[in-house]
N, C-alpha and C. Protein backbone atom coordinates (compact mmCIF):
# COMPACT_ATOMS: atom_id res chain seq x y z
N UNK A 1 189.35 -124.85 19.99
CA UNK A 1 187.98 -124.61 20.38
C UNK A 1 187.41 -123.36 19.71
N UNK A 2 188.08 -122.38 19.24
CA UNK A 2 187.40 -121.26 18.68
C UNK A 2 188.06 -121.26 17.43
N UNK A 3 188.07 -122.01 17.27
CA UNK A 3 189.05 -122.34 15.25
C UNK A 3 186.90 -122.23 14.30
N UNK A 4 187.15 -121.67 13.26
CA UNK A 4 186.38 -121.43 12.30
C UNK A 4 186.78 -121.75 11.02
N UNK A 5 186.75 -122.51 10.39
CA UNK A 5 187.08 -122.83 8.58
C UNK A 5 186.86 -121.92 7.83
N UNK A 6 187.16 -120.84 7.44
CA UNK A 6 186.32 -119.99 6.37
C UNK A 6 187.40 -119.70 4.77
N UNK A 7 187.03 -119.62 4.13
CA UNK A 7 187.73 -119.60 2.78
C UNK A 7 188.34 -118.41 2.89
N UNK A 8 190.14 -118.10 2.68
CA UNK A 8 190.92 -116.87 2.85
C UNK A 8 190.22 -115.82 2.41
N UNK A 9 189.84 -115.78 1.14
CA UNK A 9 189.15 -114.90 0.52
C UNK A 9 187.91 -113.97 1.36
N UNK A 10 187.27 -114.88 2.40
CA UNK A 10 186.20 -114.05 3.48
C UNK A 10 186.76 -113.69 4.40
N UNK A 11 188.54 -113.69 4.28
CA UNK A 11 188.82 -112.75 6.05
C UNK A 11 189.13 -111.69 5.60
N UNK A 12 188.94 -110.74 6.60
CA UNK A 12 189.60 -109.36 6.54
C UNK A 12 190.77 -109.47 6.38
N UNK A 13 191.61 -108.11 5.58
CA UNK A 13 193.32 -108.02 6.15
C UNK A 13 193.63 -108.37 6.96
N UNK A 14 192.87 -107.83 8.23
CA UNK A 14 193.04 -107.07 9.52
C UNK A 14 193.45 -108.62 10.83
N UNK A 15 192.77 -109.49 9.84
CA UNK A 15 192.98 -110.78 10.49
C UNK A 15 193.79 -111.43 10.19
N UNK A 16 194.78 -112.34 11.50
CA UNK A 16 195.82 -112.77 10.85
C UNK A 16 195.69 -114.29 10.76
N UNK A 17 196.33 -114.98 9.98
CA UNK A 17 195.91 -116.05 9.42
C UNK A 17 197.53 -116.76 8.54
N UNK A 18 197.13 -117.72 8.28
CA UNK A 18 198.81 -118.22 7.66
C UNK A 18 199.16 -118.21 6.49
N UNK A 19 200.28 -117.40 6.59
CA UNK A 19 201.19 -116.27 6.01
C UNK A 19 201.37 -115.02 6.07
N UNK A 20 200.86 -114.59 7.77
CA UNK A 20 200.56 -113.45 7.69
C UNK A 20 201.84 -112.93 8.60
N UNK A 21 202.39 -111.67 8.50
CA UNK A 21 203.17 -111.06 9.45
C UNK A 21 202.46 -110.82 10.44
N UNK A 22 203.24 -111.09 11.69
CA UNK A 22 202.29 -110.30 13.17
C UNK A 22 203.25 -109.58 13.88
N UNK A 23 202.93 -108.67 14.72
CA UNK A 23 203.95 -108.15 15.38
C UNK A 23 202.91 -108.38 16.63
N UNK A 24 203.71 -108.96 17.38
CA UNK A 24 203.41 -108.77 18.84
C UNK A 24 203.88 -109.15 20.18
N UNK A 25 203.38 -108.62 20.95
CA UNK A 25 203.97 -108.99 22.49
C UNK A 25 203.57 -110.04 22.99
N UNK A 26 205.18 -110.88 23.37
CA UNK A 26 204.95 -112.27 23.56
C UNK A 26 204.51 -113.05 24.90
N UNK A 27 204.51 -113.88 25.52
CA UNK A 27 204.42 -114.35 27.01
C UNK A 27 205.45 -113.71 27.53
N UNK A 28 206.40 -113.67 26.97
CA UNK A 28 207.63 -112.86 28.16
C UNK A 28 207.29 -111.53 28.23
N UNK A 29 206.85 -111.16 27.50
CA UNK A 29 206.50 -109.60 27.74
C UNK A 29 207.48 -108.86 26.53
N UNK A 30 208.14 -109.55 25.58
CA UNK A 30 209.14 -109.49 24.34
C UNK A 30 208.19 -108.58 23.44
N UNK A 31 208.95 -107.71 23.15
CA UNK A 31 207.80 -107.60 21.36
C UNK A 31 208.85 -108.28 20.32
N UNK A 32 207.86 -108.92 19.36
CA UNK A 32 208.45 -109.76 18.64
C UNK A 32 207.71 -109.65 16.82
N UNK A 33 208.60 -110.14 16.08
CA UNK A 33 207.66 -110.02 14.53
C UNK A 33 207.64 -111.42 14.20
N UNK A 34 206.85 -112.07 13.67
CA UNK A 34 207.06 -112.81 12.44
C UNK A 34 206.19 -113.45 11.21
N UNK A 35 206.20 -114.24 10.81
CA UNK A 35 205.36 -114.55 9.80
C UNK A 35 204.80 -116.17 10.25
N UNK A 36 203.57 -116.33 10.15
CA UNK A 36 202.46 -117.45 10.63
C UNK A 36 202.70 -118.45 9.34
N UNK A 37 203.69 -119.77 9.95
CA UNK A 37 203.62 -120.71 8.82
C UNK A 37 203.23 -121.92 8.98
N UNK A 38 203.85 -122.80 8.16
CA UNK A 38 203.41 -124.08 8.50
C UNK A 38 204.50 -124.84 9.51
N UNK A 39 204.04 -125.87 9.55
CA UNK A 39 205.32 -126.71 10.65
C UNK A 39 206.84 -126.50 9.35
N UNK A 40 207.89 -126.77 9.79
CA UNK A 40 209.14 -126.91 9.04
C UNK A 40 209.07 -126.12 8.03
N UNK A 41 208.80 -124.77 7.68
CA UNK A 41 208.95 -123.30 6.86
C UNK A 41 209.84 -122.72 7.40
N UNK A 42 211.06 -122.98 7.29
CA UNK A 42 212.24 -122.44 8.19
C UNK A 42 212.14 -121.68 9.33
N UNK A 43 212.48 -120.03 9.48
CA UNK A 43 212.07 -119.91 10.87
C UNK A 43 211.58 -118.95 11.06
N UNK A 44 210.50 -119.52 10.55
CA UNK A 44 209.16 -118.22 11.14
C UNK A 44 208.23 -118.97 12.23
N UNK A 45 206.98 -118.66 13.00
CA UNK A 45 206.54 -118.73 13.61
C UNK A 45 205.35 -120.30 13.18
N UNK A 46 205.50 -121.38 13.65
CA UNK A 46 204.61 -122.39 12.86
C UNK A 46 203.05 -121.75 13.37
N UNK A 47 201.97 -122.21 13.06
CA UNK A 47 200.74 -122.08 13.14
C UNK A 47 200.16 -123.56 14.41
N UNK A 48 201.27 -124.35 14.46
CA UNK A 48 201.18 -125.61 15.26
C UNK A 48 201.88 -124.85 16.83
N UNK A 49 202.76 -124.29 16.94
CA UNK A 49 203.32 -123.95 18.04
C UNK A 49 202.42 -123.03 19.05
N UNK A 50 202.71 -122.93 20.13
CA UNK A 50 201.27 -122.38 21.21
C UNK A 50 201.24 -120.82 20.92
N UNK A 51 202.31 -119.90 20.41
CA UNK A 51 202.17 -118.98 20.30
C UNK A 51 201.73 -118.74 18.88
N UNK A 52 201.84 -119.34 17.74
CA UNK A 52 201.56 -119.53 16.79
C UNK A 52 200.15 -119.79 16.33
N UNK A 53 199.50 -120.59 16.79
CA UNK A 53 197.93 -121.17 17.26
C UNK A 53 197.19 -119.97 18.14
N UNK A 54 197.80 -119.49 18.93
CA UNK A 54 196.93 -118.43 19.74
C UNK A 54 196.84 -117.45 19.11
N UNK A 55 197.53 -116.86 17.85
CA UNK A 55 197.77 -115.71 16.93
C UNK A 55 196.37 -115.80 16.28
N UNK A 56 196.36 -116.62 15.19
CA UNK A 56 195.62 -117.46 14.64
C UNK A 56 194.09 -116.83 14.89
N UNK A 57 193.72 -115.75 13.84
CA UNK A 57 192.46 -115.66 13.69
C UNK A 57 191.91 -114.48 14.75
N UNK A 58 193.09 -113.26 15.65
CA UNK A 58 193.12 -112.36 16.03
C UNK A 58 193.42 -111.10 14.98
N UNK A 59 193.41 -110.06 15.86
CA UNK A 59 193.33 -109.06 15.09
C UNK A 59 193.87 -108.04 15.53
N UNK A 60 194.76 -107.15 15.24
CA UNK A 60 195.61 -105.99 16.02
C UNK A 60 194.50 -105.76 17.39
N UNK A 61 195.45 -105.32 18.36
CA UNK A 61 194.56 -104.75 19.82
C UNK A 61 193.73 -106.07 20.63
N UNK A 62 193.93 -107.29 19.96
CA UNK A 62 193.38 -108.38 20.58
C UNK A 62 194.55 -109.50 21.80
N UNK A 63 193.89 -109.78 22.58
CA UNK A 63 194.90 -110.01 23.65
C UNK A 63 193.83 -111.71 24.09
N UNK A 64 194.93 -112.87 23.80
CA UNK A 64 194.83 -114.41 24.38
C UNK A 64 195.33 -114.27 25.09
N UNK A 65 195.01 -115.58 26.59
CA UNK A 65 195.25 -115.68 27.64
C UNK A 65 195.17 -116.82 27.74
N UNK A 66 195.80 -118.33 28.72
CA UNK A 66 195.41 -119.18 28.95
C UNK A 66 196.40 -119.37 29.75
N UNK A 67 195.88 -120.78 30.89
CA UNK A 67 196.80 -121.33 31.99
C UNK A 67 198.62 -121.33 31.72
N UNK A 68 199.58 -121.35 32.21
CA UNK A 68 200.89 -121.51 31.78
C UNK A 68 201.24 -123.10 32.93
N UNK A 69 202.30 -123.28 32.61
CA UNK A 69 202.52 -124.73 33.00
C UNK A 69 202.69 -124.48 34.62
N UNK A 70 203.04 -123.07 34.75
CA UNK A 70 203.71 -122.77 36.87
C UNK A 70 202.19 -122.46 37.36
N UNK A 71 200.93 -122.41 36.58
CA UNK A 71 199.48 -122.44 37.02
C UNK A 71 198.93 -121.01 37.30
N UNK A 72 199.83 -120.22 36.58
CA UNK A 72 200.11 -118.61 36.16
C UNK A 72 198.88 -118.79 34.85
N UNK A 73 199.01 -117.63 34.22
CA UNK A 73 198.45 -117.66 33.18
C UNK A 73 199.32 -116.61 32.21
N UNK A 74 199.38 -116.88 30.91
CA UNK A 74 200.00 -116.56 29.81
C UNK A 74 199.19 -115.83 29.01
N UNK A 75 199.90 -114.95 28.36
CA UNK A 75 199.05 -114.45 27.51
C UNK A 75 200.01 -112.93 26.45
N UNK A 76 199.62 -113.39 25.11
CA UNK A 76 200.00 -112.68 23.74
C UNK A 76 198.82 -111.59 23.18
N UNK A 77 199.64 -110.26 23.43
CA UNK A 77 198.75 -109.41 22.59
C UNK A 77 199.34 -109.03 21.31
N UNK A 78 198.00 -108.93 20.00
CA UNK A 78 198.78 -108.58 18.73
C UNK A 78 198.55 -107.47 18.50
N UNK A 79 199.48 -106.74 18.34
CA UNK A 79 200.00 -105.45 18.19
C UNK A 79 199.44 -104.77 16.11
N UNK A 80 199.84 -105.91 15.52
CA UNK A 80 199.58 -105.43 14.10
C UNK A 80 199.91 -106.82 13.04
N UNK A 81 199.07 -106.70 12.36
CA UNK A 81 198.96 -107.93 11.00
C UNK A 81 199.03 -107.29 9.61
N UNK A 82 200.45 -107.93 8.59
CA UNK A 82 200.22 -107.61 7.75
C UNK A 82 200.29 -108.59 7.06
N UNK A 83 199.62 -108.55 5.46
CA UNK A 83 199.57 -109.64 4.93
C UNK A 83 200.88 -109.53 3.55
N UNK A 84 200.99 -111.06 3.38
CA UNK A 84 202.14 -110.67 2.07
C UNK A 84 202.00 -110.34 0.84
């Protein structure tokens, strides 16, 4: 629902996007790193997976939230994006 098409070339660094490193704190409350890929890119973070998709077009200090399956709510803040 908040997905935007824009050509790589018009995002900021600062935004992370696929292939980008992220560091951030996960639903468990984990801090975690990895790199935003595609489905089956060995084992980095896919862009299809829920934490992967919620990354997607944030920006350090930005914090997603949405329902969790126990009717809790979940939620990933990104800590920092770098690009390769």
């Amino acid at each position: 629902d908040r997905a935007h098409v824009v050509p790589d070339a018009d995002l900021p660094p600062e935004v992370a996007r696929l292939g980008s490193w992220v560091d951030f704190i996960d639903a468990s409350g984990q801090a975690r790193r990895a790199q935003l890929v595609l489905p089956d890119e060995g084992e980095a973070l896919s862009v299809l997976s829920p934490a992967g998709a919620a990354l997607i077009g944030l920006r350090a200090g930005d914090v997603i939230r949405w329902p969790d399956r126990l009717g809790g709510e979940a939620a990933i803040t990104l800590l920092r994006v770098t690009q390769p």
